[in-house]
N, C-alpha and C. Protein backbone atom coordinates (compact mmCIF):
# COMPACT_ATOMS: atom_id res chain seq x y z
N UNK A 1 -27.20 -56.38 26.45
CA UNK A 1 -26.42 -55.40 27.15
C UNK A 1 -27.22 -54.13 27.34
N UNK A 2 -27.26 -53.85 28.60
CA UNK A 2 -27.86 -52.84 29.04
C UNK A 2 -26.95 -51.16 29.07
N UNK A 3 -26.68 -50.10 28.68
CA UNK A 3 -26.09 -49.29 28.59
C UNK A 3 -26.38 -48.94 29.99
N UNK A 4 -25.63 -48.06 30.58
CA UNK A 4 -25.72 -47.45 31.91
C UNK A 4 -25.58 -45.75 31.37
N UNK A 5 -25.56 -45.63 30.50
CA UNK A 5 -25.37 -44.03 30.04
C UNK A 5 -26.65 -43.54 30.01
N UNK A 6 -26.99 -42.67 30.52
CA UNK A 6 -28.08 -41.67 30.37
C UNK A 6 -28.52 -40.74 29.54
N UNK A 7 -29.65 -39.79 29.11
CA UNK A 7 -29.59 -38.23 28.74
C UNK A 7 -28.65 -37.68 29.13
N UNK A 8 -28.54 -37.28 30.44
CA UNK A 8 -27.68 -36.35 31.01
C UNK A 8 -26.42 -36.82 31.61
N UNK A 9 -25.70 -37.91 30.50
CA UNK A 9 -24.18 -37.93 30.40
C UNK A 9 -23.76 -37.11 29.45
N UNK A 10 -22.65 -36.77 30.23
CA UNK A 10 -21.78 -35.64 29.26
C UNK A 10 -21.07 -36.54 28.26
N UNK A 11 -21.03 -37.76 27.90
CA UNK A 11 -20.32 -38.13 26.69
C UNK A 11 -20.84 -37.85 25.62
N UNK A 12 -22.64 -38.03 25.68
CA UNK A 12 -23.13 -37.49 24.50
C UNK A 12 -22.67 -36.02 23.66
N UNK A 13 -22.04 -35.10 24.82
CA UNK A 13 -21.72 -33.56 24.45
C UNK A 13 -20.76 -33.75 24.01
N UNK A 14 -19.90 -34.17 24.23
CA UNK A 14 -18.64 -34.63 24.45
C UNK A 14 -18.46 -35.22 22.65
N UNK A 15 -19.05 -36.25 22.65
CA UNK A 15 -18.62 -36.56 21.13
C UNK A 15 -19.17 -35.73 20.34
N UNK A 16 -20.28 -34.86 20.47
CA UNK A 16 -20.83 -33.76 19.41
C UNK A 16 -19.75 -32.88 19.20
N UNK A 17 -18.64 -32.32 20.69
CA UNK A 17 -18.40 -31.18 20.58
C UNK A 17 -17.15 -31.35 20.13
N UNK A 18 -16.64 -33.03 20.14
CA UNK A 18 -15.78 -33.38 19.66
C UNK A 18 -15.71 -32.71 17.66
N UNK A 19 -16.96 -33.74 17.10
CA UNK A 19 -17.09 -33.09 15.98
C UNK A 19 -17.43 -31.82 15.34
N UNK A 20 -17.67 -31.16 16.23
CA UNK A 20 -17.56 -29.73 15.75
C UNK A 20 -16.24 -28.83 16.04
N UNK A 21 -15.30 -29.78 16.63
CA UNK A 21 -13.87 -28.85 16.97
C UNK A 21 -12.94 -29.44 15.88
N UNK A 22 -13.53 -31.03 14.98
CA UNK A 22 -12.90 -31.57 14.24
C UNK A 22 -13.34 -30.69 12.68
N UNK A 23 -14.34 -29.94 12.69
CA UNK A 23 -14.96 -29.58 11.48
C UNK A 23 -14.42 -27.91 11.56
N UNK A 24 -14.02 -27.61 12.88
CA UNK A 24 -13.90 -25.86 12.73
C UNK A 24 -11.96 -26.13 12.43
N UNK A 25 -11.65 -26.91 13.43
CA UNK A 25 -10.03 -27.22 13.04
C UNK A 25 -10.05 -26.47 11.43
N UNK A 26 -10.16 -27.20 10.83
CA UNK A 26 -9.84 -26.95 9.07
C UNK A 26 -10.04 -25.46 8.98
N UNK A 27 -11.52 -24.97 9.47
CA UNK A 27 -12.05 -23.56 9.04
C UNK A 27 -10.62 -22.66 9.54
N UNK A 28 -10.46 -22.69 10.83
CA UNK A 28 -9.53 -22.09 11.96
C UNK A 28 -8.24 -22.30 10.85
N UNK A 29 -7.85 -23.09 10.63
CA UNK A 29 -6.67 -23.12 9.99
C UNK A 29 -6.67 -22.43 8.18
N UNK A 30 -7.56 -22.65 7.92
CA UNK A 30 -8.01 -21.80 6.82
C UNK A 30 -8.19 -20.31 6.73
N UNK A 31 -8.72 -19.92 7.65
CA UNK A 31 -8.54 -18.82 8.06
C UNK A 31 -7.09 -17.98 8.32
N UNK A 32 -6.53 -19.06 9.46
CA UNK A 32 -5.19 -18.02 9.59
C UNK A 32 -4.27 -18.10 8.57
N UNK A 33 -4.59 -19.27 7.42
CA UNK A 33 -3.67 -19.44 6.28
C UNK A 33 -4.32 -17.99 5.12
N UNK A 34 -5.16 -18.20 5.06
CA UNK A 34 -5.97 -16.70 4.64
C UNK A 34 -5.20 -15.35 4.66
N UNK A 35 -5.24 -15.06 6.22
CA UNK A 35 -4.94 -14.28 7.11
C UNK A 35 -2.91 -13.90 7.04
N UNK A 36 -2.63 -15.37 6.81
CA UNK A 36 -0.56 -15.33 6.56
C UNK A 36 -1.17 -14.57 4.82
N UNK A 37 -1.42 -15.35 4.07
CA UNK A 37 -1.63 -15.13 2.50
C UNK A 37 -1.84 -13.25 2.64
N UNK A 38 -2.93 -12.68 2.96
CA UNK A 38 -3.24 -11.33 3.21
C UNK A 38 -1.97 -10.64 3.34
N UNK A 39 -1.36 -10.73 4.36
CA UNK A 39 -0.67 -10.04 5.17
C UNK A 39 0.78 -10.17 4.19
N UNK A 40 1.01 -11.39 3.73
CA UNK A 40 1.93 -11.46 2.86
C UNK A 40 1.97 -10.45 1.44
N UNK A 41 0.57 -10.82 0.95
CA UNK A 41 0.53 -9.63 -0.19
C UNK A 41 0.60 -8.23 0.21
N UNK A 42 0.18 -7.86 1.25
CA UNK A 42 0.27 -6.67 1.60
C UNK A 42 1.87 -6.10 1.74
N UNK A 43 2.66 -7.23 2.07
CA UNK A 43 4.00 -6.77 2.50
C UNK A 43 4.60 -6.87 1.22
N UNK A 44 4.17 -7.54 0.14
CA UNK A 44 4.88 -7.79 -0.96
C UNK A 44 4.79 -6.49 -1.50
N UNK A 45 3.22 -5.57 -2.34
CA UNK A 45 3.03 -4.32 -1.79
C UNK A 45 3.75 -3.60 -1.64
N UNK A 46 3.99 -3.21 -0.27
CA UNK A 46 4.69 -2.05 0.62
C UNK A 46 6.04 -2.24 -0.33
N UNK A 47 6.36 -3.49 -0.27
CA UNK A 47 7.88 -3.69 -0.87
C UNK A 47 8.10 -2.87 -2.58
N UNK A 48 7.16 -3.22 -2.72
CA UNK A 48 7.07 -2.70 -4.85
C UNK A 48 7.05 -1.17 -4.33
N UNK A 49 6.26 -1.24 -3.55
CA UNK A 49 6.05 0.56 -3.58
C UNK A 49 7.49 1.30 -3.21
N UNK A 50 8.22 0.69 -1.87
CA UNK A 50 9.42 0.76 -1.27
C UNK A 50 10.33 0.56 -2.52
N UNK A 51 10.23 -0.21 -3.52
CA UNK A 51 11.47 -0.43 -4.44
C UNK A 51 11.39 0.67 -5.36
N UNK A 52 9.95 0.98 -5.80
CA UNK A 52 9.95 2.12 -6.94
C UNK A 52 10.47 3.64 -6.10
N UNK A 53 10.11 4.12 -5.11
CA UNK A 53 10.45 4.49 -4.44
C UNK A 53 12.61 4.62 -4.24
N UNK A 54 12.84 3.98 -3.90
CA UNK A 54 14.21 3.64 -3.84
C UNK A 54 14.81 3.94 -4.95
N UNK A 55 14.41 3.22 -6.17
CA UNK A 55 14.76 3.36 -7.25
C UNK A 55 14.74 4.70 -7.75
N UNK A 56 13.91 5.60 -7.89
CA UNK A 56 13.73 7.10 -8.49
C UNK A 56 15.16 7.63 -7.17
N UNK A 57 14.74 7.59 -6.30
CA UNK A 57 15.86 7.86 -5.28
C UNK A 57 17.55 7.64 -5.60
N UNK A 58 17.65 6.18 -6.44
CA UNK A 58 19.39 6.15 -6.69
C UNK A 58 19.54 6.72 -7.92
N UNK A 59 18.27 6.79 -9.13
CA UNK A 59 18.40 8.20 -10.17
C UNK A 59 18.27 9.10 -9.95
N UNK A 60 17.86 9.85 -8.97
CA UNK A 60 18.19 11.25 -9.07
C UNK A 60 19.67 11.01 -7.99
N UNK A 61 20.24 10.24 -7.60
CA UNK A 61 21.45 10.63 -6.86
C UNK A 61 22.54 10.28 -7.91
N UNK A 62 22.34 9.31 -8.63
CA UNK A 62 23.19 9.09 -10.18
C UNK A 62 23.62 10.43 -10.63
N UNK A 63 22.23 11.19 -11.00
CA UNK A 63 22.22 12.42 -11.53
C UNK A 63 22.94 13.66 -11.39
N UNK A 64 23.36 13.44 -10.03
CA UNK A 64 23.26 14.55 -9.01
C UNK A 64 24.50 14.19 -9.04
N UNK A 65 25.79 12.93 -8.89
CA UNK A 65 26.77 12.31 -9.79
C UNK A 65 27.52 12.87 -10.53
N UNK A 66 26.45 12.62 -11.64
CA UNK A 66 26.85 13.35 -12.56
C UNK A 66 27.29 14.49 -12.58
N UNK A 67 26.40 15.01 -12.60
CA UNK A 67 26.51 16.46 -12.39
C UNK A 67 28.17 17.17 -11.51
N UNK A 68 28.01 16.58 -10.27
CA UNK A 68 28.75 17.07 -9.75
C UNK A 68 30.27 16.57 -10.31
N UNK A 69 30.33 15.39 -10.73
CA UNK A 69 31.37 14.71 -11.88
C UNK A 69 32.06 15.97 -12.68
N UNK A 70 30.93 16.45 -13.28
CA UNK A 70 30.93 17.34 -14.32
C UNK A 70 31.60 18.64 -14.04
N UNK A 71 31.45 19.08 -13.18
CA UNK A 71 31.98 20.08 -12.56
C UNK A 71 32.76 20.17 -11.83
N UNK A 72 33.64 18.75 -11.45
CA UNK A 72 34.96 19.21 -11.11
C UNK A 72 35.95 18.91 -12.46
N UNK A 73 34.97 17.90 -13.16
CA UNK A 73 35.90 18.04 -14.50
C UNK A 73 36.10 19.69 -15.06
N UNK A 74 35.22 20.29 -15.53
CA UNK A 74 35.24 21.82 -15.41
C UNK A 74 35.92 22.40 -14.35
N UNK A 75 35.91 22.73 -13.20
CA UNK A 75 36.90 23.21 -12.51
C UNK A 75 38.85 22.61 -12.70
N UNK A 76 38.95 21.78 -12.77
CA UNK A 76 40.08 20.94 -13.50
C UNK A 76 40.47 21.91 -14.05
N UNK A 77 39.27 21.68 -15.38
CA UNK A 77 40.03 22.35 -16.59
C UNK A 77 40.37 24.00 -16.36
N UNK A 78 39.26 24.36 -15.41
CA UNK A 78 40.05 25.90 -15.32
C UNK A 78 41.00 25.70 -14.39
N UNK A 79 41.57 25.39 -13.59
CA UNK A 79 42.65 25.05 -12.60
C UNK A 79 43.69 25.32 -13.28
N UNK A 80 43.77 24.11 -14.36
CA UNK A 80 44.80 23.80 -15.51
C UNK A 80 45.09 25.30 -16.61
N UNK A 81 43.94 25.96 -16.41
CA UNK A 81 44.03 27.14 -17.30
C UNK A 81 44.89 28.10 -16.56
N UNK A 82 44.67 28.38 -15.45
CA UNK A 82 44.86 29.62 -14.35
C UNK A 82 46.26 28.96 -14.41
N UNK A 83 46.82 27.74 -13.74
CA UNK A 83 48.23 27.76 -13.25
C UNK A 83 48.98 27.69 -15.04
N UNK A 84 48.37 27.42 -16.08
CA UNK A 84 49.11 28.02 -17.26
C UNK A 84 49.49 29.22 -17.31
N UNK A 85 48.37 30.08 -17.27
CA UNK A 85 48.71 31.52 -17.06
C UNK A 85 49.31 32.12 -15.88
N UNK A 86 49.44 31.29 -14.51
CA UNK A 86 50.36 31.74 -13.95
C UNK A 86 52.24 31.59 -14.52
N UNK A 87 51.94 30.23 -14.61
CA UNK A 87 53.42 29.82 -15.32
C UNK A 87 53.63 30.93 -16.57
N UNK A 88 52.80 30.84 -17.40
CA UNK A 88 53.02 32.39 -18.20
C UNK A 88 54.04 33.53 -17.88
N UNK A 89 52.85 34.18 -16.86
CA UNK A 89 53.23 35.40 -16.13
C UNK A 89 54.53 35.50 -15.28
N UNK A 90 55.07 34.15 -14.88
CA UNK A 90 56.34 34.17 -14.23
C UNK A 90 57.28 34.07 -14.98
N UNK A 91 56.70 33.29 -16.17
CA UNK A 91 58.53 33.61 -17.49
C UNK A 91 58.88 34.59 -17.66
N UNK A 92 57.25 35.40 -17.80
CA UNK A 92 57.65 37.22 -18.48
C UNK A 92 58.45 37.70 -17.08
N UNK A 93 58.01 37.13 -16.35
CA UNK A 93 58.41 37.91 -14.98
C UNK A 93 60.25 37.56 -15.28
N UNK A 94 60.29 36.56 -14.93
CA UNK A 94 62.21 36.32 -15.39
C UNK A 94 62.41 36.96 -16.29
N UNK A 95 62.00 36.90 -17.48
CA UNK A 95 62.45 37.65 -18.73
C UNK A 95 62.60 39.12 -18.29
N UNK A 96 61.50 39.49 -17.69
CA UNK A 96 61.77 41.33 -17.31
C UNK A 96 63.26 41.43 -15.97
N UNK A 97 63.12 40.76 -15.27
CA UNK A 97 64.07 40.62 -14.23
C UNK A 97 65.79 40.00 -14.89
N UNK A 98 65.61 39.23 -15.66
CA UNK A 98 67.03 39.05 -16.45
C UNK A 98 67.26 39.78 -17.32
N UNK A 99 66.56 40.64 -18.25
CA UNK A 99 66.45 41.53 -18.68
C UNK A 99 67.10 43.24 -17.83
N UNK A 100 67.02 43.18 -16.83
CA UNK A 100 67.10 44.32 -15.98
C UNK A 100 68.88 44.29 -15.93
N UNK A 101 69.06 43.21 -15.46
CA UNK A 101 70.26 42.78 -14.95
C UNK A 101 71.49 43.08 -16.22
């Protein structure tokens, strides 16, 4: 059997370039798996930083909570003081006014 293929058939290129698209495949895919992996840690990252972040953020608003908790409990209690001493001041007040009478 006589081949009819030549030097200058392109099948010869053809199956080389075959195996070098079969050998970069893997690299190429290695790469962009690389490339997902990267990009993933990086976002994981941003996220820790974003959470610590966040976190100091809902303690000082806890705080701030508090605090303000605190001070209407205190106002309360003077509320409760003042309308005592108003109620006070209005018995004496009857007492001076039934008194008059």
């Amino acid at each position: 059997m006589i081949s009819d293929k030549t030097l200058f058939d392109n099948d010869q290129y053809r199956e080389k370039s075959k195996e070098k698209r079969k050998e970069g495949i893997p690299l190429e895919k290695l790469k962009n798996l690389e490339d997902k992996i990267s990009a993933a840690i990086e976002r994981v990252r941003s996220l820790k930083d974003e959470k610590v972040i966040l976190q100091r953020k809902v303690k000082e608003l806890e705080e701030l909570l508090d605090e303000k908790n605190q001070e209407i409990e205190h106002l309360r209690a003077e509320k409760n003081m003042v309308k005592s001493q108003i109620e006070d001041l209005l018995s004496e007040l009857d007492l001076i006014e039934s008194g008059k009478e």
